[in-house]
Each structure stands twice: as structure tokens, then as C-alpha cells.
C-alpha atoms as a PDB file:
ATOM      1  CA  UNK A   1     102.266  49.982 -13.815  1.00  0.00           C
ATOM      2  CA  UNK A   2      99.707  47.970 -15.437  1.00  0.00           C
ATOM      3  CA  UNK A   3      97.838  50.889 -16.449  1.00  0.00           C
ATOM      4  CA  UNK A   4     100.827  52.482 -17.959  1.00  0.00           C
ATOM      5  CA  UNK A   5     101.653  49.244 -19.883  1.00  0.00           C
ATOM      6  CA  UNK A   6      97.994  48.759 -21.609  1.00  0.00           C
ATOM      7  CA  UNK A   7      98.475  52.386 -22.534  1.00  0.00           C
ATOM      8  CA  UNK A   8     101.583  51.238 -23.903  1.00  0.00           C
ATOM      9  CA  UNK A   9     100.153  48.364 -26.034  1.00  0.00           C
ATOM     10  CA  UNK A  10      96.967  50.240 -27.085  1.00  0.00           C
ATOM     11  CA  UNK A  11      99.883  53.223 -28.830  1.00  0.00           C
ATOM     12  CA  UNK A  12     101.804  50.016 -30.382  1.00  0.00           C
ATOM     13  CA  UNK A  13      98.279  48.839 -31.808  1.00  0.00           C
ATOM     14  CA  UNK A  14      97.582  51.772 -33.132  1.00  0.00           C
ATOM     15  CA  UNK A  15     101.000  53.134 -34.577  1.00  0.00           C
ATOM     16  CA  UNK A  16     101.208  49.070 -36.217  1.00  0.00           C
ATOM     17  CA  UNK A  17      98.419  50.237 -38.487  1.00  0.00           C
ATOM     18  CA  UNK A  18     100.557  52.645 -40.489  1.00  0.00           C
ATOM     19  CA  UNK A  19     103.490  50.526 -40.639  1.00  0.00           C
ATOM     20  CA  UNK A  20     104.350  48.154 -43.844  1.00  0.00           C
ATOM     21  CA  UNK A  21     103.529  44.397 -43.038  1.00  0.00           C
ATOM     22  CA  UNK A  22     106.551  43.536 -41.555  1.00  0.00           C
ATOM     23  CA  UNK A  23     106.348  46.316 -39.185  1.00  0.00           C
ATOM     24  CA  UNK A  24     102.586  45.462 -38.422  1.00  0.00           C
ATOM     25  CA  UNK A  25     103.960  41.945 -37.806  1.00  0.00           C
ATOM     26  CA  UNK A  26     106.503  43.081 -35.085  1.00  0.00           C
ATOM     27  CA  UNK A  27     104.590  45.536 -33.328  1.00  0.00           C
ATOM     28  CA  UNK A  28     101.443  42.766 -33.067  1.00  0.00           C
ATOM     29  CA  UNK A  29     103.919  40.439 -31.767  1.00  0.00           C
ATOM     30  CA  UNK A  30     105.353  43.027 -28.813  1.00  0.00           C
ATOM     31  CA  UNK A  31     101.735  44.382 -28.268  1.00  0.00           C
ATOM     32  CA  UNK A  32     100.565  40.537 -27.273  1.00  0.00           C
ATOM     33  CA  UNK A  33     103.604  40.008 -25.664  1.00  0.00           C
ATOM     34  CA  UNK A  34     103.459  43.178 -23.198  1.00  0.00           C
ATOM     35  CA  UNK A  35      99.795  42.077 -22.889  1.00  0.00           C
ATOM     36  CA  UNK A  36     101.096  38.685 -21.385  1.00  0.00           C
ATOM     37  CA  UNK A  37     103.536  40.141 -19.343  1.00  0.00           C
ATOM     38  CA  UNK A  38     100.526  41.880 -17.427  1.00  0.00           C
ATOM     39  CA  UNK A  39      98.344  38.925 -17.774  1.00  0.00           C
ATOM     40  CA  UNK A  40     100.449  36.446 -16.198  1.00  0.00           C
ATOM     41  CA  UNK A  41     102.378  37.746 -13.310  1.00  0.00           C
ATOM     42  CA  UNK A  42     102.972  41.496 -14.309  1.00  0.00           C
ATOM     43  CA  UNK A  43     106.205  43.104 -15.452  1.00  0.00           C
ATOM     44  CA  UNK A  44     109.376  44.782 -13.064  1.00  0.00           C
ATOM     45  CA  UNK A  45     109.806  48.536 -14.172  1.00  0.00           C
ATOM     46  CA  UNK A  46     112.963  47.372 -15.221  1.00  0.00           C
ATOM     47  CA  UNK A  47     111.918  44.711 -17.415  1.00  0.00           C
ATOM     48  CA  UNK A  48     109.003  46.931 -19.081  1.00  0.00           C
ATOM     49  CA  UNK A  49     111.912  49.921 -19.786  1.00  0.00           C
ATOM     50  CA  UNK A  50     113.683  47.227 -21.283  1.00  0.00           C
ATOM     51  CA  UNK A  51     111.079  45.867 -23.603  1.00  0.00           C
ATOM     52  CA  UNK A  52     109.953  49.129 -24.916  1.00  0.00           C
ATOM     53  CA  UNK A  53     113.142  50.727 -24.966  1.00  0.00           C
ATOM     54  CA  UNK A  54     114.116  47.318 -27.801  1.00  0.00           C
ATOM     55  CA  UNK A  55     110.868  47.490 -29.835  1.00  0.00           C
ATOM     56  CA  UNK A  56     111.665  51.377 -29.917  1.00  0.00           C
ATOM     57  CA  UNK A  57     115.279  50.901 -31.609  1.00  0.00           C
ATOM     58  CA  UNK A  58     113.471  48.063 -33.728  1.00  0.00           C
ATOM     59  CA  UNK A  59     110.498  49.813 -35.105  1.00  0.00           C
ATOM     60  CA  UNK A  60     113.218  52.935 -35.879  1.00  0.00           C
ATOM     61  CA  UNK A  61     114.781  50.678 -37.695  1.00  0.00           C
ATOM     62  CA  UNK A  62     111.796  49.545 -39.873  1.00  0.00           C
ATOM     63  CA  UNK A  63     110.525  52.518 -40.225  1.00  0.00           C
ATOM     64  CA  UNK A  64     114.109  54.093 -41.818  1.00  0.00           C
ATOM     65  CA  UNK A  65     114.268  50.806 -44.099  1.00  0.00           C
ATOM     66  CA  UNK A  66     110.689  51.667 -45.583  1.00  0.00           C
ATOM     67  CA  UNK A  67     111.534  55.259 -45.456  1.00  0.00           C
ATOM     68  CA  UNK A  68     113.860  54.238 -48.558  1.00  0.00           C
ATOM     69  CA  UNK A  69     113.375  51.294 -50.459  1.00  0.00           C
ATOM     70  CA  UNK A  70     109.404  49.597 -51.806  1.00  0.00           C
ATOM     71  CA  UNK A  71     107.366  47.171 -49.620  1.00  0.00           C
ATOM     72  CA  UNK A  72     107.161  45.130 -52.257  1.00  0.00           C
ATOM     73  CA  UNK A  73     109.797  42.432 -53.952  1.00  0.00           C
ATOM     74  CA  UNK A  74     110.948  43.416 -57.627  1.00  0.00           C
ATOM     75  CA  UNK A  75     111.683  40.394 -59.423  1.00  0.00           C
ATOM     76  CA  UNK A  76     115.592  40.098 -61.246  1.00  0.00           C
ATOM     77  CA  UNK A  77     114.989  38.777 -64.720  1.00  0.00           C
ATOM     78  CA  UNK A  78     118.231  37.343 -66.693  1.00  0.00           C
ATOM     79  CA  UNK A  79     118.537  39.144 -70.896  1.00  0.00           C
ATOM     80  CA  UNK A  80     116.164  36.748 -72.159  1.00  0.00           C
ATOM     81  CA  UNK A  81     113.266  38.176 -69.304  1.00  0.00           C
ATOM     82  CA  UNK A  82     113.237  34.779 -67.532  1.00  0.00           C
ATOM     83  CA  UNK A  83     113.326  34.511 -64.076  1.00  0.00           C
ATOM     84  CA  UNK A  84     116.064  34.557 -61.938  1.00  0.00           C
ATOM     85  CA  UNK A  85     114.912  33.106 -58.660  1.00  0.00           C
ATOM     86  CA  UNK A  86     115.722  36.225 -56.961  1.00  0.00           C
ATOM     87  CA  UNK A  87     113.855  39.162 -55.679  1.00  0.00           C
ATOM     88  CA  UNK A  88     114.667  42.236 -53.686  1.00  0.00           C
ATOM     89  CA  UNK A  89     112.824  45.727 -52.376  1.00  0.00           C
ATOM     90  CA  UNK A  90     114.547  48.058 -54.641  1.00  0.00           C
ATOM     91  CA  UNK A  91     115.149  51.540 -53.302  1.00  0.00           C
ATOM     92  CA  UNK A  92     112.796  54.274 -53.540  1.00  0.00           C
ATOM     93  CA  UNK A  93     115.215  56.535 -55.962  1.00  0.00           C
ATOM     94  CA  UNK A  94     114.273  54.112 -58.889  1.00  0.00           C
ATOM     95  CA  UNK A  95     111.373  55.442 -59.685  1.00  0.00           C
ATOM     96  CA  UNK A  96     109.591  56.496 -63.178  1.00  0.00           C
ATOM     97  CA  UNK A  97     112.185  58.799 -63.808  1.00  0.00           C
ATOM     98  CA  UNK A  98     114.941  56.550 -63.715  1.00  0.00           C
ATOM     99  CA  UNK A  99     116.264  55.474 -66.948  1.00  0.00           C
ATOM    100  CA  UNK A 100     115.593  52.011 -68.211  1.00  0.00           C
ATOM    101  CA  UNK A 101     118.439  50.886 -70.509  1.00  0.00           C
ATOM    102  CA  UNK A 102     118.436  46.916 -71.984  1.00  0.00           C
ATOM    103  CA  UNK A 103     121.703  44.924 -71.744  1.00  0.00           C
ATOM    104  CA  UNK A 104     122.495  45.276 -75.434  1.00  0.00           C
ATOM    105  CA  UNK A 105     122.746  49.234 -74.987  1.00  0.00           C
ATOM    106  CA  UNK A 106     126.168  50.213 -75.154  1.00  0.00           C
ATOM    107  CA  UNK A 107     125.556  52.736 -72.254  1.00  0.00           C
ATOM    108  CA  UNK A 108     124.331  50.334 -69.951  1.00  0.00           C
ATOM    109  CA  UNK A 109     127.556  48.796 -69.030  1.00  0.00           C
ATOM    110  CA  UNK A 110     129.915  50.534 -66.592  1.00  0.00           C
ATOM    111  CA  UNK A 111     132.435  52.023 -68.697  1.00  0.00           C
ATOM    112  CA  UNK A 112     135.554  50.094 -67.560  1.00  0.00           C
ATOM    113  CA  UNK A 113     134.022  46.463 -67.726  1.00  0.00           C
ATOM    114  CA  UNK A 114     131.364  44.466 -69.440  1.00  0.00           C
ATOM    115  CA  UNK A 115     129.083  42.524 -66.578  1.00  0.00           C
ATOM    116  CA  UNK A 116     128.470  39.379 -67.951  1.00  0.00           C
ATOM    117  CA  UNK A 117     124.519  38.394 -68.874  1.00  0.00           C
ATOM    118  CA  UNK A 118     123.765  42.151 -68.252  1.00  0.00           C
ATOM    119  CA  UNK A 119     119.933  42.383 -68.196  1.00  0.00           C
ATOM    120  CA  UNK A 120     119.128  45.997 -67.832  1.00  0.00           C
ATOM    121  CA  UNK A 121     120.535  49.182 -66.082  1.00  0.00           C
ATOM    122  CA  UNK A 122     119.188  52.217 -64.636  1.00  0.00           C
ATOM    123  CA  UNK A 123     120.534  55.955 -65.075  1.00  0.00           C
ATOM    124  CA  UNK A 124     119.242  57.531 -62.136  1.00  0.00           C
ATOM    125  CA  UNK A 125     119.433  61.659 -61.524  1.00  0.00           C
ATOM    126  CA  UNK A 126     120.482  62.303 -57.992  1.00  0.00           C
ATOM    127  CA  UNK A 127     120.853  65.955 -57.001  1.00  0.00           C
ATOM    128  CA  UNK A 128     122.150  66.761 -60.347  1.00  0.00           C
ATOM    129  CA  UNK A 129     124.382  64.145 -60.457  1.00  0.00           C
ATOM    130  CA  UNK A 130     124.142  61.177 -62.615  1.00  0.00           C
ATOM    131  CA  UNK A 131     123.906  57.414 -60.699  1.00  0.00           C
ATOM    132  CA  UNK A 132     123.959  54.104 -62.061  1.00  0.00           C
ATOM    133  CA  UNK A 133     121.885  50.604 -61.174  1.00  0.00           C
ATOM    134  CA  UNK A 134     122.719  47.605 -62.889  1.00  0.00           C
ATOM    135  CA  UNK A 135     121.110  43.988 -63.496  1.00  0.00           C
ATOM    136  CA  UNK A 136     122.939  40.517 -64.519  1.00  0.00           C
ATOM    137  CA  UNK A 137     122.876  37.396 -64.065  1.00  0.00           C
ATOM    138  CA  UNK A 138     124.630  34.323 -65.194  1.00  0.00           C
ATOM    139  CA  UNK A 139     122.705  30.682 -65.782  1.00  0.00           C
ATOM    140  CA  UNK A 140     123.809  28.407 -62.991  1.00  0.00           C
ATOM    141  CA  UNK A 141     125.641  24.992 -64.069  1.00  0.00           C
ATOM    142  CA  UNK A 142     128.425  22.706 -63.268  1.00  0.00           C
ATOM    143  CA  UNK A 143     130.722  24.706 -64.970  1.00  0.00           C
ATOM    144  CA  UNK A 144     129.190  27.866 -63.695  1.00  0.00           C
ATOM    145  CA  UNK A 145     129.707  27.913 -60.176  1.00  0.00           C
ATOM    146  CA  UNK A 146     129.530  30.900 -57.913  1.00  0.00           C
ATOM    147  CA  UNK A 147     133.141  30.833 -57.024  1.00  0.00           C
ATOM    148  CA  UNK A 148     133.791  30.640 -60.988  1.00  0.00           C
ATOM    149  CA  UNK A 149     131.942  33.699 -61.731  1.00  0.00           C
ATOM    150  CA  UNK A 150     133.217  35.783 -58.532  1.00  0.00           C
ATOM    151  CA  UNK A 151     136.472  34.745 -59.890  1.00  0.00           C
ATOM    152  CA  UNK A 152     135.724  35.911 -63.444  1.00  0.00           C
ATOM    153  CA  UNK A 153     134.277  38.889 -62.458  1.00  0.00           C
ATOM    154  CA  UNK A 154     136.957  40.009 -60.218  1.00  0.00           C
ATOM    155  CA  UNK A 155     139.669  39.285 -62.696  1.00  0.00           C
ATOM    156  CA  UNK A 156     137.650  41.671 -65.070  1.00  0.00           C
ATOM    157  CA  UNK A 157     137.264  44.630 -62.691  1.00  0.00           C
ATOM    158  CA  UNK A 158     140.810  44.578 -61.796  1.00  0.00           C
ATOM    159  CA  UNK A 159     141.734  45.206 -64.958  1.00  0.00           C
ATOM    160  CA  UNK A 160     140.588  48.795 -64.074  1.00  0.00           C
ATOM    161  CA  UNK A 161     140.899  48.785 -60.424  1.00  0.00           C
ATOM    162  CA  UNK A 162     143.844  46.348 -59.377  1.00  0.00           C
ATOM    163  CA  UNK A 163     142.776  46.752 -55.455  1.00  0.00           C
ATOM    164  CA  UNK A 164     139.229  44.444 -56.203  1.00  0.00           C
ATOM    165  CA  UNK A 165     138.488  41.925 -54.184  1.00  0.00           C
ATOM    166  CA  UNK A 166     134.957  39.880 -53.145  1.00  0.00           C
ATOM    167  CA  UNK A 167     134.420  39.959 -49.184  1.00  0.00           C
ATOM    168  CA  UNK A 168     131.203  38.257 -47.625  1.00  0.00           C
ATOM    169  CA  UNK A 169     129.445  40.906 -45.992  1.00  0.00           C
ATOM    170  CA  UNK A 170     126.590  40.754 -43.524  1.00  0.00           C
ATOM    171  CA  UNK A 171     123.515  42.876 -44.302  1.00  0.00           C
ATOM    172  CA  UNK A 172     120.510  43.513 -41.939  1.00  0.00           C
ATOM    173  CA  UNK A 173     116.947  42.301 -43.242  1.00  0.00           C
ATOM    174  CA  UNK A 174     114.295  44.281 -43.194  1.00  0.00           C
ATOM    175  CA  UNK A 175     112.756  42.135 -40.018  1.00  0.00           C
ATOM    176  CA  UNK A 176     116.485  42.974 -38.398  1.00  0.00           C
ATOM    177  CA  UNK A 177     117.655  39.586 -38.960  1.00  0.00           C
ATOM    178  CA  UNK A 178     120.960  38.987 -41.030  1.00  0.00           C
ATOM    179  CA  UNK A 179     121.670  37.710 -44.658  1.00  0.00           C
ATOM    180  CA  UNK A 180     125.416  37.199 -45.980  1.00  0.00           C
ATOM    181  CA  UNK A 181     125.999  38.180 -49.757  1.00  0.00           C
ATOM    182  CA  UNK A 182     129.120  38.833 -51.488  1.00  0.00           C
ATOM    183  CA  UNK A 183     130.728  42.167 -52.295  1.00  0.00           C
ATOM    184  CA  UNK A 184     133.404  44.033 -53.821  1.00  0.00           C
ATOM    185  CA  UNK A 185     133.355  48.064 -54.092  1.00  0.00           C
ATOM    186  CA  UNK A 186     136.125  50.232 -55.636  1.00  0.00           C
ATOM    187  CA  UNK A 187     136.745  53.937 -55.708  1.00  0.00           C
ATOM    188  CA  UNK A 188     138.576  56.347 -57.999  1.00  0.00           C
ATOM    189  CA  UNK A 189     138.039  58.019 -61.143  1.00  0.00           C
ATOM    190  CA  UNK A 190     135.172  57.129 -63.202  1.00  0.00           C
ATOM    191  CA  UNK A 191     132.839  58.755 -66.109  1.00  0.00           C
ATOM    192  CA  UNK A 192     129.588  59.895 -65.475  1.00  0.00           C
ATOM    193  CA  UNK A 193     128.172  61.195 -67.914  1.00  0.00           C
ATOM    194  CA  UNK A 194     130.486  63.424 -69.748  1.00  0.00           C
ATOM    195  CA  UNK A 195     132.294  63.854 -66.520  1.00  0.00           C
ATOM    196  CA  UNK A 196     135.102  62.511 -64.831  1.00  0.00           C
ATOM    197  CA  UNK A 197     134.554  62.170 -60.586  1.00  0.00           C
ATOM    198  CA  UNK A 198     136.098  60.288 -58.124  1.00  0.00           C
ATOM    199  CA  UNK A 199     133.596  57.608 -58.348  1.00  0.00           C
ATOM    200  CA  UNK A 200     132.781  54.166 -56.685  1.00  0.00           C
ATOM    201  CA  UNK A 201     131.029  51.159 -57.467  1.00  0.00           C
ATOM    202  CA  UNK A 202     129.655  48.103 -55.041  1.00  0.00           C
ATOM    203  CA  UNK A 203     128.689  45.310 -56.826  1.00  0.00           C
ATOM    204  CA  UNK A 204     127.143  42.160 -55.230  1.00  0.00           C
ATOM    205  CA  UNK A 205     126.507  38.397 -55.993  1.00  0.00           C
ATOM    206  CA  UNK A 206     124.434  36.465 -54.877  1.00  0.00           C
ATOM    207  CA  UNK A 207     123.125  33.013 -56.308  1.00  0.00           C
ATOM    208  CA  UNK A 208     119.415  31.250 -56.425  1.00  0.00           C
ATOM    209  CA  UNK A 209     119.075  27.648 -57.867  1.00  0.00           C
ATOM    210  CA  UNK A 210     119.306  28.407 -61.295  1.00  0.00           C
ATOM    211  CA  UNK A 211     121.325  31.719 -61.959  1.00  0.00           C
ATOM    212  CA  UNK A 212     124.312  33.811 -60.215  1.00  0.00           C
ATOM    213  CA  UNK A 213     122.867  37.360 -59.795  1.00  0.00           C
ATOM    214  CA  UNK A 214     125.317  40.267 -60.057  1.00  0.00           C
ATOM    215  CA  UNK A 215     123.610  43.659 -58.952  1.00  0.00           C
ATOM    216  CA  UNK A 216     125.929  47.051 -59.258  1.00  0.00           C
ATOM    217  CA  UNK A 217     125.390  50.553 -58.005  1.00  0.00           C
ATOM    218  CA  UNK A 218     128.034  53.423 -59.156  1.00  0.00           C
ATOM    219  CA  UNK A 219     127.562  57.052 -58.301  1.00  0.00           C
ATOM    220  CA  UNK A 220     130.294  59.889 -57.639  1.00  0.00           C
ATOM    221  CA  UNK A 221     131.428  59.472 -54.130  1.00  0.00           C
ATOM    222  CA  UNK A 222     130.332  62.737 -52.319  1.00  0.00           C
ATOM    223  CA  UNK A 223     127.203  62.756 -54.364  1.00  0.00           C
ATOM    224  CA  UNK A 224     126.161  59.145 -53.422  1.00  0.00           C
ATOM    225  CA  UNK A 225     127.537  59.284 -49.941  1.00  0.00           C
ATOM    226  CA  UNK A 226     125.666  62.457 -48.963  1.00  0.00           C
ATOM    227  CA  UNK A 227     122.326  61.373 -50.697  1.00  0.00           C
ATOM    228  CA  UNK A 228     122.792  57.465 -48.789  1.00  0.00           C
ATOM    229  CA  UNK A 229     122.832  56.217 -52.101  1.00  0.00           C
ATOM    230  CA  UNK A 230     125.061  53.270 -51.362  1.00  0.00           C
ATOM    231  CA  UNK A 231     123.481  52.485 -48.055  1.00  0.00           C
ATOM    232  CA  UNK A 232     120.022  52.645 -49.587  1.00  0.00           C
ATOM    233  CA  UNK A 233     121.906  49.512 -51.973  1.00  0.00           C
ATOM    234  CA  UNK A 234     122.461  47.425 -49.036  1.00  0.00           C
ATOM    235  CA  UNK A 235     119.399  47.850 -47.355  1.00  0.00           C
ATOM    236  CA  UNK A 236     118.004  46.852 -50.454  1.00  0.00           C
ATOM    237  CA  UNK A 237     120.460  43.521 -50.643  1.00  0.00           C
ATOM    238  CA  UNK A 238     119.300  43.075 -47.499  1.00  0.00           C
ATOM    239  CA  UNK A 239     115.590  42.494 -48.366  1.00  0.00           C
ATOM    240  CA  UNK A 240     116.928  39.718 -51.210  1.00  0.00           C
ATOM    241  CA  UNK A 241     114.581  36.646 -51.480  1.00  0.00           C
ATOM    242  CA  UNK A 242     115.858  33.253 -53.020  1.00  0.00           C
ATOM    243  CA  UNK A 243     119.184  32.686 -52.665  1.00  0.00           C
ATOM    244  CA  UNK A 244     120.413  29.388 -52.078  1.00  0.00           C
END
């Protein structure tokens, strides 16, 4: 058994290498632990199935979270290209031939509401179909609380979509931890393009010190479904640094 288990720590050693840092991190931390486990006073078969069976399903997981969005944090800059406070791992489909639109372009709004303090937007191609990625963010006062601008926001969307509401919503980190952000998502028909589809659109807020951050994604709903567009989104909320 001990045999088999230093075999078993010299493969996670080895595989931690390729991994992104968190990864590396996690697979350090199981290979010293499993060492231990020998070292001190040796593992049941039972326990060591156990062990390797959980950093298994936790390295899978890793692995398909930097399968699809960057390694490293993109900072969220308000319209005036100030910081926001927040950062995320955007996903890998926003790449350099995504395109970059500024707030003040009148195609870089959705086309049934204006997001207020609307930074920039990406058109992404996806499979031939068109997807959208969008940036605000709204300075952070007395005034301006969070449950002002959720409220704000959501009035404005239901002008289009009467069914909108904000949920909390639990999204797994990239270390498989667990960080609560705000959503609302609505489906139905939408223009892409010069297109109408059966659309839908998530938007989330979440808030640092100093600004409320609303990031949207909007793609047909087969289209985005099919390519993981919108779960690519969340595991990409999931990575967000600096909220308060």
C-alpha cells in the first residue's frame, strides 16, 4: 500500500506541473498530505480510495474551469477607464477577434435597454452566430446603493421582459469554494444582428467599495446553450475578485 501511494503522489507531482497555479496549489497540498498519511501511521485502503477518488473530481474540475476561461484576472474599468475594484478570469471566447465596442456606441447596448455607466461591450462570433458581452458599472454612494441599482435595473428590463427578477445565486470558484452574486436572466425574442432568435440574457451585479458592477452576456439560446456560452459566464463570475 505504501508503495502504491508514493506512486500515487510522485503522478500528482508531476501532473501539478502542467496545471494553472491554483491547480499546482491543490495538487501540492494532496501530494504532502498523502505523503503524511504514509509518514505517520499509514492510510486504510478505504481511506486512500477516498482521498484520491476527491482530488480526482477536484482536479476535473480545475482543469474544465481553465479549459474555458484565462488564468489571469481582467480588470472592469467604469466609462471614464478608472478602476472598478473588481476583477474576473474572463472566458476564453473573448479573444482578439471579439469586437471591442465603447459605451457611447449605439450598438453596444442590448437593444431593449440602456445599462447604466456602460463601459464597453463585446460582439463575439460563435459558430456563426452573433454573442454579446457587456461592461458597466455605477459609482457607489449613499444614494447609490446596491439594492437601488438592482431595483433600477430591474424596473428597466421589465419594460421588455415583464417576468425579470434579481435572485442571489451561488457560483463555484475556481479553487471549488463558493461566491454569491446577483442575477437575473430572461429569454425570448431578441435581435442579433439583423436577426430575430429566441434569445436570452444573464446579467449579474455585483458591488466592490467604490462602484456596482453590472456584467451581461446575450446569445441566441440553442446557439449559446450548445457552445456553454452561458456556463462559461458563470464560471467566469465565479473567479470575481473584490467585491465587498
Amino acid at each position: 500500500m505504501h508503495a502504491s501511494i508514493h506512486v500515487a503522489v510522485d503522478v500528482l507531482t508531476t501532473h501539478h506541473r502542467s496545471l494553472p497555479g491554483t491547480a499546482r496549489r491543490f495538487t501540492a497540498a494532496w501530494a504532502v498530505a498523502l505523503a503524511a498519511c504514509v509518514g505517520l501511521s499509514g492510510c486504510s485502503s478505504g481511506e486512500y480510495t477516498r482521498r484520491m477518488d476527491e482530488t480526482t473530481k477536484k482536479l476535473q474540475k480545475l482543469g474544465d474551469i481553465a479549459a474555458v476561461i484565462y488564468y489571469d484576472p481582467s480588470p472592469v474599468n467604469d466609462a471614464a477607464g478608472r478602476a472598478t475594484g473588481i476583477r474576473l478570469r474572463l472566458p476564453l471566447i473573448i479573444d482578439g477577434n471579439a469586437k471591442s465596442m465603447t459605451g457611447n456606441d449605439p450598438t453596444a447596448q442590448p437593444p431593449f435597454m440602456e445599462l447604466p455607466g456602460l463601459a464597453y461591450s463585446y460582439e463575439i462570433q460563435m459558430g456563426g452566430q452573433t454573442a454579446f458581452a457587456y461592461f458597466a458599472s455605477v459609482a457607489a454612494d449613499e444614494e447609490k446603493t446596491a439594492e437601488v441599482v438592482a431595483q433600477e435595473v430591474q424596473a428597466a428590463l421589465r419594460g421588455s421582459f415583464s417576468s425579470a427578477t434579481w435572485t442571489d445565486t451561488a457560483l463555484e470558484t475556481p479553487d471549488g469554494g463558493s461566491v454569491t452574486v446577483k442575477l437575473m436572466s430572461v429569454t425570448g425574442s431578441q435581435k442579433f444582428s439583423q436577426d430575430v432568435e429566441d434569445g436570452r440574457f444573464d446579467l449579474y451585479l455585483v458591488s466592490s467599495a467604490t462602484h456596482h458592477v453590472l456584467i451581461g452576456w446575450r446569445a441566441p439560446v440553442v446557439a449559446g446553450t450548445t457552445a456553454g456560452f452561458f456556463d462559461n459566464a458563470a464560471r467566469a463570475l465565479g473567479s470575481v475578485q473584490g467585491t465587498t
